[in-house]
N, C-alpha and C. Protein backbone atom coordinates (compact mmCIF):
# COMPACT_ATOMS: atom_id res chain seq x y z
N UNK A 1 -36.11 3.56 -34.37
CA UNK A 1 -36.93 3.76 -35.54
C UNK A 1 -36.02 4.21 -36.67
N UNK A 2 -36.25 3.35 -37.89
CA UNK A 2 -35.52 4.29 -39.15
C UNK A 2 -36.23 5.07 -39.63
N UNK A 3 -35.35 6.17 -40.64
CA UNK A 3 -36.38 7.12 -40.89
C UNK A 3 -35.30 7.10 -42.47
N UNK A 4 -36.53 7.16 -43.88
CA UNK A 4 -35.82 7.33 -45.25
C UNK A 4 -35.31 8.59 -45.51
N UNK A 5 -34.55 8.35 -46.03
CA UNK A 5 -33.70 9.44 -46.19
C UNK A 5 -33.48 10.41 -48.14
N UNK A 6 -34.25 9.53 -48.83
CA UNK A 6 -34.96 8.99 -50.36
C UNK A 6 -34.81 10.55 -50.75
N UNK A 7 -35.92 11.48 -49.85
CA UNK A 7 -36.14 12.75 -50.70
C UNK A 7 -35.21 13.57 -50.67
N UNK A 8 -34.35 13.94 -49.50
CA UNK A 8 -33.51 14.61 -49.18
C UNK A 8 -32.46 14.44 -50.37
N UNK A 9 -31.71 13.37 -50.56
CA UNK A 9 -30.66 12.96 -51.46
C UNK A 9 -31.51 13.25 -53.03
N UNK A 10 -32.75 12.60 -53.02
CA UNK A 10 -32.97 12.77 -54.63
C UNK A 10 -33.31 14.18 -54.59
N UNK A 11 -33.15 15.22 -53.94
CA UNK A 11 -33.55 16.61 -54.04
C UNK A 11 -31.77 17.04 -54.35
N UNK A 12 -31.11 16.57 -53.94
CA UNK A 12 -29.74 16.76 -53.72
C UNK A 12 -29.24 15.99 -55.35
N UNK A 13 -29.37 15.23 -55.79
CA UNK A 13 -29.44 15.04 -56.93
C UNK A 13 -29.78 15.64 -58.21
N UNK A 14 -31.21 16.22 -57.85
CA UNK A 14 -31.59 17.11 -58.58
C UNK A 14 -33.15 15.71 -59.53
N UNK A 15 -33.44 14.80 -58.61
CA UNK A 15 -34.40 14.17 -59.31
C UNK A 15 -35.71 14.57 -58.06
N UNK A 16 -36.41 15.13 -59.03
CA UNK A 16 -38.19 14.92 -59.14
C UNK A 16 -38.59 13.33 -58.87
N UNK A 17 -40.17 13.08 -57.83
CA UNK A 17 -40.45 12.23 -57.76
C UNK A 17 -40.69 11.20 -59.30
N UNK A 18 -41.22 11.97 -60.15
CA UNK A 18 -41.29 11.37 -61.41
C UNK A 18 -40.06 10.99 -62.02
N UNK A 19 -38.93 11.84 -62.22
CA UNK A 19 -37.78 11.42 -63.06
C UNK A 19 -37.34 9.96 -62.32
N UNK A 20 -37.27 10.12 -60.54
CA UNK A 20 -36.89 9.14 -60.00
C UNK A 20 -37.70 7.78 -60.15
N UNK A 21 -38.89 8.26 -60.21
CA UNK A 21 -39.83 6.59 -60.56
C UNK A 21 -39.27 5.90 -62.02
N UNK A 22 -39.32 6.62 -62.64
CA UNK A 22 -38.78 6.16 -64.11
C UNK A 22 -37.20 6.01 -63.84
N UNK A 23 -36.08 6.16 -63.84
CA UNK A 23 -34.75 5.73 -63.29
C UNK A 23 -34.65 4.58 -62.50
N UNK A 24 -35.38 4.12 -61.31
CA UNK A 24 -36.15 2.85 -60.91
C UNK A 24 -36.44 2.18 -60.96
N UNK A 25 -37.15 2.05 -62.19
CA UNK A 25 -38.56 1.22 -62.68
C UNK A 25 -39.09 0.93 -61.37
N UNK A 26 -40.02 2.04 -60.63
CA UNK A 26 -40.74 2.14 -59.92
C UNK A 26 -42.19 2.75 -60.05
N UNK A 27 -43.43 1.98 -59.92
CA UNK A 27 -44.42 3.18 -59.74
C UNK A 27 -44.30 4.48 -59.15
N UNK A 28 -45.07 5.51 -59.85
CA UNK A 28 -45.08 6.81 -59.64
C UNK A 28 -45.64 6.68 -58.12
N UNK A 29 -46.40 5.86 -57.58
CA UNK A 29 -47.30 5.64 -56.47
C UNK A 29 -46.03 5.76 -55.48
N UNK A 30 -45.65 4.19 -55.69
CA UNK A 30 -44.76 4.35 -54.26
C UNK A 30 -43.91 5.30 -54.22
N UNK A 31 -43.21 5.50 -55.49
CA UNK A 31 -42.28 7.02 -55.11
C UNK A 31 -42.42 8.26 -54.00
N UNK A 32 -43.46 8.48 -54.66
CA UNK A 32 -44.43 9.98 -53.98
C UNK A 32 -44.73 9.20 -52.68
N UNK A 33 -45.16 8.17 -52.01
CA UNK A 33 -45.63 7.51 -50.67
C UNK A 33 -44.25 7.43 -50.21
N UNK A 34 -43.02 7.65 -50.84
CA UNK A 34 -41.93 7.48 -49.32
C UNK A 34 -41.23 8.74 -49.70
N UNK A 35 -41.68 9.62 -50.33
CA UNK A 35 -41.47 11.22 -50.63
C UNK A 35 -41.85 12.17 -49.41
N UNK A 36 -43.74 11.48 -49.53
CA UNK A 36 -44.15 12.41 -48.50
C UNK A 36 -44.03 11.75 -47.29
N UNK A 37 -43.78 10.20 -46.89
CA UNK A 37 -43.67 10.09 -45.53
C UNK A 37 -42.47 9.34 -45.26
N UNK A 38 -41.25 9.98 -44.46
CA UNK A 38 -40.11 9.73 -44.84
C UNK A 38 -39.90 7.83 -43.38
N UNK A 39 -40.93 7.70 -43.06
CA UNK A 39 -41.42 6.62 -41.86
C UNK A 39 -42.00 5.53 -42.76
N UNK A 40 -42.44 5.83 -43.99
CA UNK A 40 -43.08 4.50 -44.69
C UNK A 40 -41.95 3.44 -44.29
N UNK A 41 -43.12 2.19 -44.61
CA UNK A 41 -41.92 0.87 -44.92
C UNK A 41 -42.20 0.32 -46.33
N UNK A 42 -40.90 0.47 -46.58
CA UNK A 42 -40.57 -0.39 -47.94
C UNK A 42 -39.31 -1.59 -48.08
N UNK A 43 -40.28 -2.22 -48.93
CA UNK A 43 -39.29 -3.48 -49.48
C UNK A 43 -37.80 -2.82 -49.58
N UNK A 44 -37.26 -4.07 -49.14
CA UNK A 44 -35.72 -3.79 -49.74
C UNK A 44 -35.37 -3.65 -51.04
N UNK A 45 -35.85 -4.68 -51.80
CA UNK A 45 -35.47 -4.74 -53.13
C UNK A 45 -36.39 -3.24 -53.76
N UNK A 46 -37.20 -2.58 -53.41
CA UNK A 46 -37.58 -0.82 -53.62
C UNK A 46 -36.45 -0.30 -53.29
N UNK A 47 -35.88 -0.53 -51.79
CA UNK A 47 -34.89 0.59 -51.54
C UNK A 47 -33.60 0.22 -52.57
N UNK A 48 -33.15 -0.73 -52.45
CA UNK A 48 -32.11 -1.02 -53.58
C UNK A 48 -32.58 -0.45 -55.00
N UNK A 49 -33.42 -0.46 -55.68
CA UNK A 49 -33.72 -0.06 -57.00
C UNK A 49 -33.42 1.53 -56.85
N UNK A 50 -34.18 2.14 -55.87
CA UNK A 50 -33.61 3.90 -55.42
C UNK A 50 -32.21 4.03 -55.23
N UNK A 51 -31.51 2.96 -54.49
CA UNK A 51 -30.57 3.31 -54.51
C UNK A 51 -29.32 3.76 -56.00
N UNK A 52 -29.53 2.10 -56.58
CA UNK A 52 -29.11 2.26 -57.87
C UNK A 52 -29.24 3.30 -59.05
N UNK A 53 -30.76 3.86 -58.49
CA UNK A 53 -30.57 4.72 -59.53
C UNK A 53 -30.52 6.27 -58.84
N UNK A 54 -30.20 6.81 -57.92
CA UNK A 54 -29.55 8.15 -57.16
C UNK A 54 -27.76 7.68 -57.64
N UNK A 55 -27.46 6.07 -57.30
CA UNK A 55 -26.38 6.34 -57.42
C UNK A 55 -25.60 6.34 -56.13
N UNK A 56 -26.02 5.74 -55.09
CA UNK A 56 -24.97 5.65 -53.75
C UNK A 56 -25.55 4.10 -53.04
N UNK A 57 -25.73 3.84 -52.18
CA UNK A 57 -25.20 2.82 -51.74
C UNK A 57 -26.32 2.83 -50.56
N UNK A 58 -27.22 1.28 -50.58
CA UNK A 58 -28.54 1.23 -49.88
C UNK A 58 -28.64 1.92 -48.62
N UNK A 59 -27.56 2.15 -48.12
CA UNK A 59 -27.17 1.92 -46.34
C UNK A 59 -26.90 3.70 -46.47
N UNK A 60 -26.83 4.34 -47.35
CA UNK A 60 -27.25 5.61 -47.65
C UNK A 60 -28.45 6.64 -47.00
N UNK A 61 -29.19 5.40 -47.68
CA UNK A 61 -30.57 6.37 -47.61
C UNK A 61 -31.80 5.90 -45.98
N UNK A 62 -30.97 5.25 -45.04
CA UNK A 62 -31.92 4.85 -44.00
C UNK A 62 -31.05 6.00 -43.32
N UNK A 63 -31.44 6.37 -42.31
CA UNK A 63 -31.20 6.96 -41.21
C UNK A 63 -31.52 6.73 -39.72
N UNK A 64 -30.94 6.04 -38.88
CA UNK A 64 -31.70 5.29 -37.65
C UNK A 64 -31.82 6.69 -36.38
N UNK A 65 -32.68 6.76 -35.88
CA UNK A 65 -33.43 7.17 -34.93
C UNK A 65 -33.72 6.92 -33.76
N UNK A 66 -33.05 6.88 -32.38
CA UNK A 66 -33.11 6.53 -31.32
C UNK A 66 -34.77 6.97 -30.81
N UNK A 67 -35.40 6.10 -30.11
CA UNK A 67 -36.79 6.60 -29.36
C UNK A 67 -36.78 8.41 -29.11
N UNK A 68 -35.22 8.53 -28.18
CA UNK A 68 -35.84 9.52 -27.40
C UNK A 68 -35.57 10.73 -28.57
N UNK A 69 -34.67 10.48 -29.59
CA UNK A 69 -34.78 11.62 -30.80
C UNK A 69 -35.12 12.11 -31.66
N UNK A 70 -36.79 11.33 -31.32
CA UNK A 70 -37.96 11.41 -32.86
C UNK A 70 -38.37 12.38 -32.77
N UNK A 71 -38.81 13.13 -33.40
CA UNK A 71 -39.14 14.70 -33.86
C UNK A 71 -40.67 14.43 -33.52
N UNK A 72 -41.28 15.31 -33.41
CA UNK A 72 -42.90 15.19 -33.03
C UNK A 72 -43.15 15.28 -34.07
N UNK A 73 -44.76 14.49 -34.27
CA UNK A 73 -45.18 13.99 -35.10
C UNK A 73 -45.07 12.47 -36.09
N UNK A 74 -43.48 11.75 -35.39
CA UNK A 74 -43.00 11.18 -36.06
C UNK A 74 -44.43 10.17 -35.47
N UNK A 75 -44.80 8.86 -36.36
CA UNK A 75 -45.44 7.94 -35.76
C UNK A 75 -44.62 6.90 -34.95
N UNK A 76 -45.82 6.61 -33.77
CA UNK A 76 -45.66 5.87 -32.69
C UNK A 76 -44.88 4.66 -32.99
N UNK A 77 -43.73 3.98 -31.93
CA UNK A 77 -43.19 3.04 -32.61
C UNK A 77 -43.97 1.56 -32.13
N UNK A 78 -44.40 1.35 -33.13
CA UNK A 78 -45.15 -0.22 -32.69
C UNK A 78 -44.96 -1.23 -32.27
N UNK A 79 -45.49 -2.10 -31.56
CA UNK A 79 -45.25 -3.30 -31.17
C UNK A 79 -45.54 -4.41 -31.26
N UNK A 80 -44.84 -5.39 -31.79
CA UNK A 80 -45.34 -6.29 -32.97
C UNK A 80 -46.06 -7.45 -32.02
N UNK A 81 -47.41 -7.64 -32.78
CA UNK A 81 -48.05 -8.82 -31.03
C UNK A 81 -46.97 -10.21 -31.50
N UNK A 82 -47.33 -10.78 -30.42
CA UNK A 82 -46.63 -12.12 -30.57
C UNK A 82 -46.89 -12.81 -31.33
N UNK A 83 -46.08 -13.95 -32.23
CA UNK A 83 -46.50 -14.98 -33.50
C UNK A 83 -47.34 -15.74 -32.16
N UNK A 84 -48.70 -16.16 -33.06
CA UNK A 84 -49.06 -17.92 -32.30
C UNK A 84 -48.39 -19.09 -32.79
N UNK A 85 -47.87 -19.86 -32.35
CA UNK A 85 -47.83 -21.15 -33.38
C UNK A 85 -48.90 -21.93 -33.59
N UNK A 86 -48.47 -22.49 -34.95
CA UNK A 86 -49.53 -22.84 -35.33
C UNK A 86 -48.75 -24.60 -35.79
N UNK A 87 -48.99 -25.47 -35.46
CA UNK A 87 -48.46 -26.48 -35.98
C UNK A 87 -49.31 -26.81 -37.25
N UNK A 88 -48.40 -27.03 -38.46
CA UNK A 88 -48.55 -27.17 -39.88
C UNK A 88 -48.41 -28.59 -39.96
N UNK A 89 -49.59 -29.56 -40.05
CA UNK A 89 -49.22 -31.13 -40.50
C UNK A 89 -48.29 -31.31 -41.94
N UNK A 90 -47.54 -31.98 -42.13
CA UNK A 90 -47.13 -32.74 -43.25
C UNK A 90 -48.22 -33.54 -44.22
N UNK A 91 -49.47 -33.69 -43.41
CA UNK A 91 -50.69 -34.92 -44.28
C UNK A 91 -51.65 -33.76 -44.38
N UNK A 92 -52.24 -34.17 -45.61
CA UNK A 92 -53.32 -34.14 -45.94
C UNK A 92 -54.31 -34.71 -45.64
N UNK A 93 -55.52 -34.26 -44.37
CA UNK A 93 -56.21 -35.14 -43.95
C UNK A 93 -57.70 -34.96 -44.50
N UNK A 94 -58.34 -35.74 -45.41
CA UNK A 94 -59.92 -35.74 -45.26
C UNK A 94 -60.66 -34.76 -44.33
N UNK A 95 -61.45 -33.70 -44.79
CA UNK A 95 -62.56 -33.24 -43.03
C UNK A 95 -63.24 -34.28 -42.87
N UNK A 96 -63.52 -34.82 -41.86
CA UNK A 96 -64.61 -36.03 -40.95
C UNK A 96 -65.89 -35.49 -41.07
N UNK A 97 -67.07 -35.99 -41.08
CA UNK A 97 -68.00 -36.02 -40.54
C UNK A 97 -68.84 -36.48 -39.26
């Protein structure tokens, strides 16, 4: 499991969720949503914009997490169900009657 690493450093910086949304060009929303839960998932191109503007380097701010060293409370790690396939025609077919 990764776990963000966002608040720690922008506290270490000395940026507020707000100063950091604006440095970003990020909503105030998502800021504060990977503030308070350091397990959110976010886009890359989010984490890159944080990165750029703290000022270090994307691979910075993840922190990876082995199963057995998650802190309680952390959320459960999920398991993604299987894709179905789905075969996608090339034609456009009429519906029948």
């Amino acid at each position: 499991m990764f776990r963000l690493r966002v608040k720690e450093i922008a506290e270490a910086k000395g940026f507020t969720p707000s100063t950091l949304c604006k440095a970003a060009n990020l909503t105030d929303r998502t800021v504060r949503r990977i503030f308070r839960d350091p397990y959110a998932q976010v886009n890359l191109r989010t984490l890159v914009k944080i990165a750029i503007a703290l000022g270090v380097q994307a691979h910075t701010l993840i922190e990876y997490l082995p199963d057995e060293e998650l802190p309680p409370g952390a959320p459960p790690r999920r398991a993604r169900p299987p894709r179905r396939y789905q075969p996608r025609s090339r034609f456009s077919f009429p519906p029948t009657n």
